[in-house]
Each structure stands twice: as C-alpha cells, then as structure tokens.
C-alpha atoms as a PDB file:
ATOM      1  CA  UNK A   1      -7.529  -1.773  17.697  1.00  0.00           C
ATOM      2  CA  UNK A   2      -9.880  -2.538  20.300  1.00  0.00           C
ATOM      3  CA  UNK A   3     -11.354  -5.783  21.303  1.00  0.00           C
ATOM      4  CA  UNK A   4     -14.291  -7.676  20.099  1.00  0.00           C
ATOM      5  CA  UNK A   5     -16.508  -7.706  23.421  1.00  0.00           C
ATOM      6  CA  UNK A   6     -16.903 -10.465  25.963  1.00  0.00           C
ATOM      7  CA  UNK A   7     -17.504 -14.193  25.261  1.00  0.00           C
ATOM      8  CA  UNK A   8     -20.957 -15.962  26.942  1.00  0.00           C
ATOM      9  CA  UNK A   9     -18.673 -16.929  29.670  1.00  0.00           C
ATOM     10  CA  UNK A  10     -17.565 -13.187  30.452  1.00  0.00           C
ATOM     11  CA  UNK A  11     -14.533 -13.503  29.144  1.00  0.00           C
ATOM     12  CA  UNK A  12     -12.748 -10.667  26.757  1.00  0.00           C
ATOM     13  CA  UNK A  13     -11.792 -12.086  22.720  1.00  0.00           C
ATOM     14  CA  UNK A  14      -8.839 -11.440  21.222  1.00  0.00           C
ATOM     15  CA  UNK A  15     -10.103 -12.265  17.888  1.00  0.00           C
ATOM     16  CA  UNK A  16      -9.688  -8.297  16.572  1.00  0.00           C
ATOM     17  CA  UNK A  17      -6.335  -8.239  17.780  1.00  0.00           C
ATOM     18  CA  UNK A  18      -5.617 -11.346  16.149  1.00  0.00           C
ATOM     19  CA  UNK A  19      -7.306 -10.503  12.826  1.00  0.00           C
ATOM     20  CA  UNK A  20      -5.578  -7.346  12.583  1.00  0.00           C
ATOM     21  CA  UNK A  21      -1.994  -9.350  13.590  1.00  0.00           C
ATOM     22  CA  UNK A  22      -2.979 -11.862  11.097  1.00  0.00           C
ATOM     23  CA  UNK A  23      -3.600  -8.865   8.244  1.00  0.00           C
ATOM     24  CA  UNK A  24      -0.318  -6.369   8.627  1.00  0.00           C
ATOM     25  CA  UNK A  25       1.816  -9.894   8.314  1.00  0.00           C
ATOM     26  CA  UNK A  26       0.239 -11.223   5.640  1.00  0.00           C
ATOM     27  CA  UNK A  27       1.800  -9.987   2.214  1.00  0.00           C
ATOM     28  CA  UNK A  28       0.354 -11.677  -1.021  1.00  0.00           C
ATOM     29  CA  UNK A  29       2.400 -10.221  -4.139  1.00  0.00           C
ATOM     30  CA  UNK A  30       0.517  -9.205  -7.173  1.00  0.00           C
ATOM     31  CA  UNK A  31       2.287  -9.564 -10.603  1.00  0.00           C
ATOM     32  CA  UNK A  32       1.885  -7.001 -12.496  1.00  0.00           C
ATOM     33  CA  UNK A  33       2.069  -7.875 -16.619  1.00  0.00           C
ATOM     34  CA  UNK A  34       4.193  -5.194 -18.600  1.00  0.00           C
ATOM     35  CA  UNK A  35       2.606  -2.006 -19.110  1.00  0.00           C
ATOM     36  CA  UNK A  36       1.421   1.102 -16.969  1.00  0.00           C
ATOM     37  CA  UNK A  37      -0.483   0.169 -13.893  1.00  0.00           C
ATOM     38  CA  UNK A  38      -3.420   2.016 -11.602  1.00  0.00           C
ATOM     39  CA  UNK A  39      -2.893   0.315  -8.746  1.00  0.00           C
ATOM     40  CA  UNK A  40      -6.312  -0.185  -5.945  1.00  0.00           C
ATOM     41  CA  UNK A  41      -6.677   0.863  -3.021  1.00  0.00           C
ATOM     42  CA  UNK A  42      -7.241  -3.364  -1.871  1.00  0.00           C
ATOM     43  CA  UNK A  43      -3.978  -3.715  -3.607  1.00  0.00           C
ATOM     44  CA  UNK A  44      -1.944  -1.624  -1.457  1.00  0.00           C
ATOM     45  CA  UNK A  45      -4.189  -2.005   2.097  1.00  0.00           C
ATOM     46  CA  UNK A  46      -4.433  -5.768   1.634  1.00  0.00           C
ATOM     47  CA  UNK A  47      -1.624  -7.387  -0.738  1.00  0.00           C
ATOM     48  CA  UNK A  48       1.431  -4.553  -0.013  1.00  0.00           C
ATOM     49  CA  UNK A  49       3.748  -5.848  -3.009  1.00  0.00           C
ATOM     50  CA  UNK A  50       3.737  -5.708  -6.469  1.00  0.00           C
ATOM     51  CA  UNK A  51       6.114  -7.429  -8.736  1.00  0.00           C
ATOM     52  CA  UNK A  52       6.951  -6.587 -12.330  1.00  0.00           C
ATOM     53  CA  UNK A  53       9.220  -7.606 -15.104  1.00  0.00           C
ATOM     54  CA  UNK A  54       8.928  -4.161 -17.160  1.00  0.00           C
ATOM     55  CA  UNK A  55      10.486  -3.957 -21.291  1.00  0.00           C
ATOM     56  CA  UNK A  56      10.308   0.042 -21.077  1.00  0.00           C
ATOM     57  CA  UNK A  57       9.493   2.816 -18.481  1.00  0.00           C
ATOM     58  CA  UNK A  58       6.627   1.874 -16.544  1.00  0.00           C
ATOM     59  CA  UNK A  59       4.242   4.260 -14.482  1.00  0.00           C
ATOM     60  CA  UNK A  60       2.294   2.714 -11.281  1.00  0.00           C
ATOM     61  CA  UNK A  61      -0.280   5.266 -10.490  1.00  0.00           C
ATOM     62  CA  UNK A  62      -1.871   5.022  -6.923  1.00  0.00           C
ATOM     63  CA  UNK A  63      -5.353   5.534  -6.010  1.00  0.00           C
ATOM     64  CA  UNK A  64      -6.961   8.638  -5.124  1.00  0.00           C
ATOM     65  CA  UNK A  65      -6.842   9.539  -1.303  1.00  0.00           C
ATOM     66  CA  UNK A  66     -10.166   9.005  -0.871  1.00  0.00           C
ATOM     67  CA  UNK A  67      -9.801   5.434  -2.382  1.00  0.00           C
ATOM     68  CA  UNK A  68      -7.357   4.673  -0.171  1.00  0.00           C
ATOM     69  CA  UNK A  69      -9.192   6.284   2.817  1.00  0.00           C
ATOM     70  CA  UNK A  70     -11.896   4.177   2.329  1.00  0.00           C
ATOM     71  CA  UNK A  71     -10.032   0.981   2.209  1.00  0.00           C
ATOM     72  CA  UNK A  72      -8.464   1.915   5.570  1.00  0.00           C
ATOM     73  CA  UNK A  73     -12.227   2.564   7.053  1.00  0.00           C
ATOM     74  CA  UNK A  74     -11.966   3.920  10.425  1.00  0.00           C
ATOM     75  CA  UNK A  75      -8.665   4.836  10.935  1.00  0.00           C
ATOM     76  CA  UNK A  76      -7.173   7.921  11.974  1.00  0.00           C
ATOM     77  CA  UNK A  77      -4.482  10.855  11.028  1.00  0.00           C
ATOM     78  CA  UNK A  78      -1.205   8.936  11.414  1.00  0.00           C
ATOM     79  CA  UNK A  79      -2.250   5.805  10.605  1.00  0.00           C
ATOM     80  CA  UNK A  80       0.405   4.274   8.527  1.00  0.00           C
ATOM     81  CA  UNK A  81       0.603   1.362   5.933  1.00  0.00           C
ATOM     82  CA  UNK A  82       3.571   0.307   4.038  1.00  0.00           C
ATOM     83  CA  UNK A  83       3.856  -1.195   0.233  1.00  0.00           C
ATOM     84  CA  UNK A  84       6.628  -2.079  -2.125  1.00  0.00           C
ATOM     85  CA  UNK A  85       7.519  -2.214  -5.774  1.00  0.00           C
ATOM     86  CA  UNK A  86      10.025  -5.148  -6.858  1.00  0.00           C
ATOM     87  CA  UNK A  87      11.269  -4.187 -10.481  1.00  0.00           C
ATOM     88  CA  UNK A  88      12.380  -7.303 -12.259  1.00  0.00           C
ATOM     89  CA  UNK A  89      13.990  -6.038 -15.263  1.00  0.00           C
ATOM     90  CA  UNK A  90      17.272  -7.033 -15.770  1.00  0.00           C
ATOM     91  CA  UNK A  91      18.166  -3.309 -17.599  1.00  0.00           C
ATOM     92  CA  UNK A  92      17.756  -0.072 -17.296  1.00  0.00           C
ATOM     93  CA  UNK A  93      13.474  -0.085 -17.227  1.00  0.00           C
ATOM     94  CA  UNK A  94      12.073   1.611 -14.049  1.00  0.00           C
ATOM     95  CA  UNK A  95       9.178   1.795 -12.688  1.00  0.00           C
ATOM     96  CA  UNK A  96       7.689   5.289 -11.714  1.00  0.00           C
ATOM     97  CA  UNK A  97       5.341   5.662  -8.610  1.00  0.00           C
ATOM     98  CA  UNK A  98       2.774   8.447  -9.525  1.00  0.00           C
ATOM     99  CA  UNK A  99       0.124  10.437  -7.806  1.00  0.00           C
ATOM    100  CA  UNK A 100      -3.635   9.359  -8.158  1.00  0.00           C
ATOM    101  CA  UNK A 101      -5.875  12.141  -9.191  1.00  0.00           C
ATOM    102  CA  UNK A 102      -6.643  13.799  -5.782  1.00  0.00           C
ATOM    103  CA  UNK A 103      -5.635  13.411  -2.483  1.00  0.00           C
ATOM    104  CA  UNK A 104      -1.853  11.576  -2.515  1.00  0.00           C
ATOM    105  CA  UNK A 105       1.196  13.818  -1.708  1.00  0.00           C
ATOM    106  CA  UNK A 106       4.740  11.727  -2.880  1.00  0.00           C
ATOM    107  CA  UNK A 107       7.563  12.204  -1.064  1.00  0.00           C
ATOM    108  CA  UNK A 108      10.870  11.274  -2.005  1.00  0.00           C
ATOM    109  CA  UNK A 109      12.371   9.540  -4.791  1.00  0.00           C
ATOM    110  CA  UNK A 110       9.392   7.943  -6.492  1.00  0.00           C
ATOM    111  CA  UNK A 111      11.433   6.032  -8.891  1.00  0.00           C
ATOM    112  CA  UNK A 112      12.400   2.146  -8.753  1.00  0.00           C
ATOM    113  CA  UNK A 113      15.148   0.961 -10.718  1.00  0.00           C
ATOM    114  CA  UNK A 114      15.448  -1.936 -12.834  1.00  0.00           C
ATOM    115  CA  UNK A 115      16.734  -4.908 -10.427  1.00  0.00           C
ATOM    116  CA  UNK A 116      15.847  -3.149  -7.098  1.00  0.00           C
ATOM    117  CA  UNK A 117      12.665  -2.698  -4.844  1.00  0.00           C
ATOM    118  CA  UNK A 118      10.995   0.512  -3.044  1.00  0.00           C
ATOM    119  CA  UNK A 119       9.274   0.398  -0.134  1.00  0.00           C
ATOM    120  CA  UNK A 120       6.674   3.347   0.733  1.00  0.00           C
ATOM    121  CA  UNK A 121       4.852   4.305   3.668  1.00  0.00           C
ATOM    122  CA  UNK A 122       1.789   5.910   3.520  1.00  0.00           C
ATOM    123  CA  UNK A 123       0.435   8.369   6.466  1.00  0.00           C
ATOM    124  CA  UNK A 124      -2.929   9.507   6.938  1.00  0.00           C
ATOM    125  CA  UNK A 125      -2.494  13.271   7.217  1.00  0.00           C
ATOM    126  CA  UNK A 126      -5.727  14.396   7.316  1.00  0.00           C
ATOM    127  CA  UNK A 127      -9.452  13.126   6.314  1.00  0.00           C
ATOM    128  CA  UNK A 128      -8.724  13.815   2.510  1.00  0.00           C
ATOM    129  CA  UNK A 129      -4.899  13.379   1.931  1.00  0.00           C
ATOM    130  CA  UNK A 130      -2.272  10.457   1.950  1.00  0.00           C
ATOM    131  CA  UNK A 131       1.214  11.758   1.920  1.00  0.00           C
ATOM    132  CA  UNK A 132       3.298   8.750   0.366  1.00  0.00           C
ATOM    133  CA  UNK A 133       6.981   8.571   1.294  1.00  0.00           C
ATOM    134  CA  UNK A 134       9.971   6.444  -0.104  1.00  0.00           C
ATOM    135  CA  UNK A 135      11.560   4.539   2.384  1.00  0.00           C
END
C-alpha cells in the first residue's frame, strides 16, 4: 500500500497506511434474516461476517469474480481477504457457501454447521478468478 505523497512541509503521510490498517481491522457483522442469501461483493471486502439464525438449509451464494474484483480495485494476484459465516441455529440447519455465476473457484468444505462458524480466504488468482478456500 503505498503512501499518500508529502505534506506542505515535505513531510511523507501515513494516512493510506492508516486507512488501510483502519479497514482490514474493522469487522461490522451483517445479519442475515432466514432464507437463501447472494451475498455483495461490499459485504465480503468491507463487513467480513455474516450472522444467521437459519429454520432449514440455507445457501449463501457469493458474488461473481468480477464483482469481487472490482470491490478490491487495484489489487493484485495473491491478494487475499478473509470472511466468515456464524450459523446460529441451535439444530441441525447449515448454511451452504456457493459459487457466484462466474469467476469463484471453492475450495474445501463449503458447508457451516448449525452452532459453528467458517472462515474463508479468498485469493486473487488471476484478473478474472477468486479461488475461495475454507479455513
């Protein structure tokens, strides 16, 4: 992340540093009512956690690559971002991470169990794909 350039006085800011800092810490949970989910791009770049209560089998469907790709701007292959699923449902309801129409590659067990979490970490693999792994 490079720096914003030099102050009046010469000196170098820190502000992009600290922006960017102040964004991969910051986590702002979205609650997601009962049903099947698309989840945005925003959601997963910007909020990283999503909380449900499901009464049945739920599907959360990601964005396309490109959505996500867009969201992450000027980043590179390898960039990374992670996310996570908090299941709230006191039985046997899971919720089922799905593929986006183009573009996403899931790897690993996509499935979160009632009463557990799953954390995924998405990788920039190339300048139309984001493979998706369980954690």
């Amino acid at each position: 992340m490079p720096l914003v350039g030099n102050t009046t006085s010469g000196a170098i800011t820190r502000t992009r540093i600290a922006e960017y800092i102040a964004a991969k810490e910051s986590v702002t949970p979205v609650v997601v009512s009962d049903g099947a989910r698309t989840l945005t791009a925003e959601e997963i770049i910007d909020k990283k956690m999503f909380v449900s209560q499901p009464t049945a089998g739920r599907a959360f469907t990601t964005p396309t690559g490109a959505e996500l790709l867009a969201q992450l701007s000027d980043e590179v292959v390898g960039t990374s971002f992670e996310f996570t699923i908090v299941n709230g449902a006191a039985s046997t309801h899971a919720i089922t991470l799905t593929a986006g129409a183009s573009g996403i590659v899931l790897v690993g067990n996509a499935v979160v169990a009632a009463a557990t979490s799953g954390t995924f970490l998405g990788v920039v693999i190339n300048s139309t794909t984001v493979a998706i792994h369980r954690k």
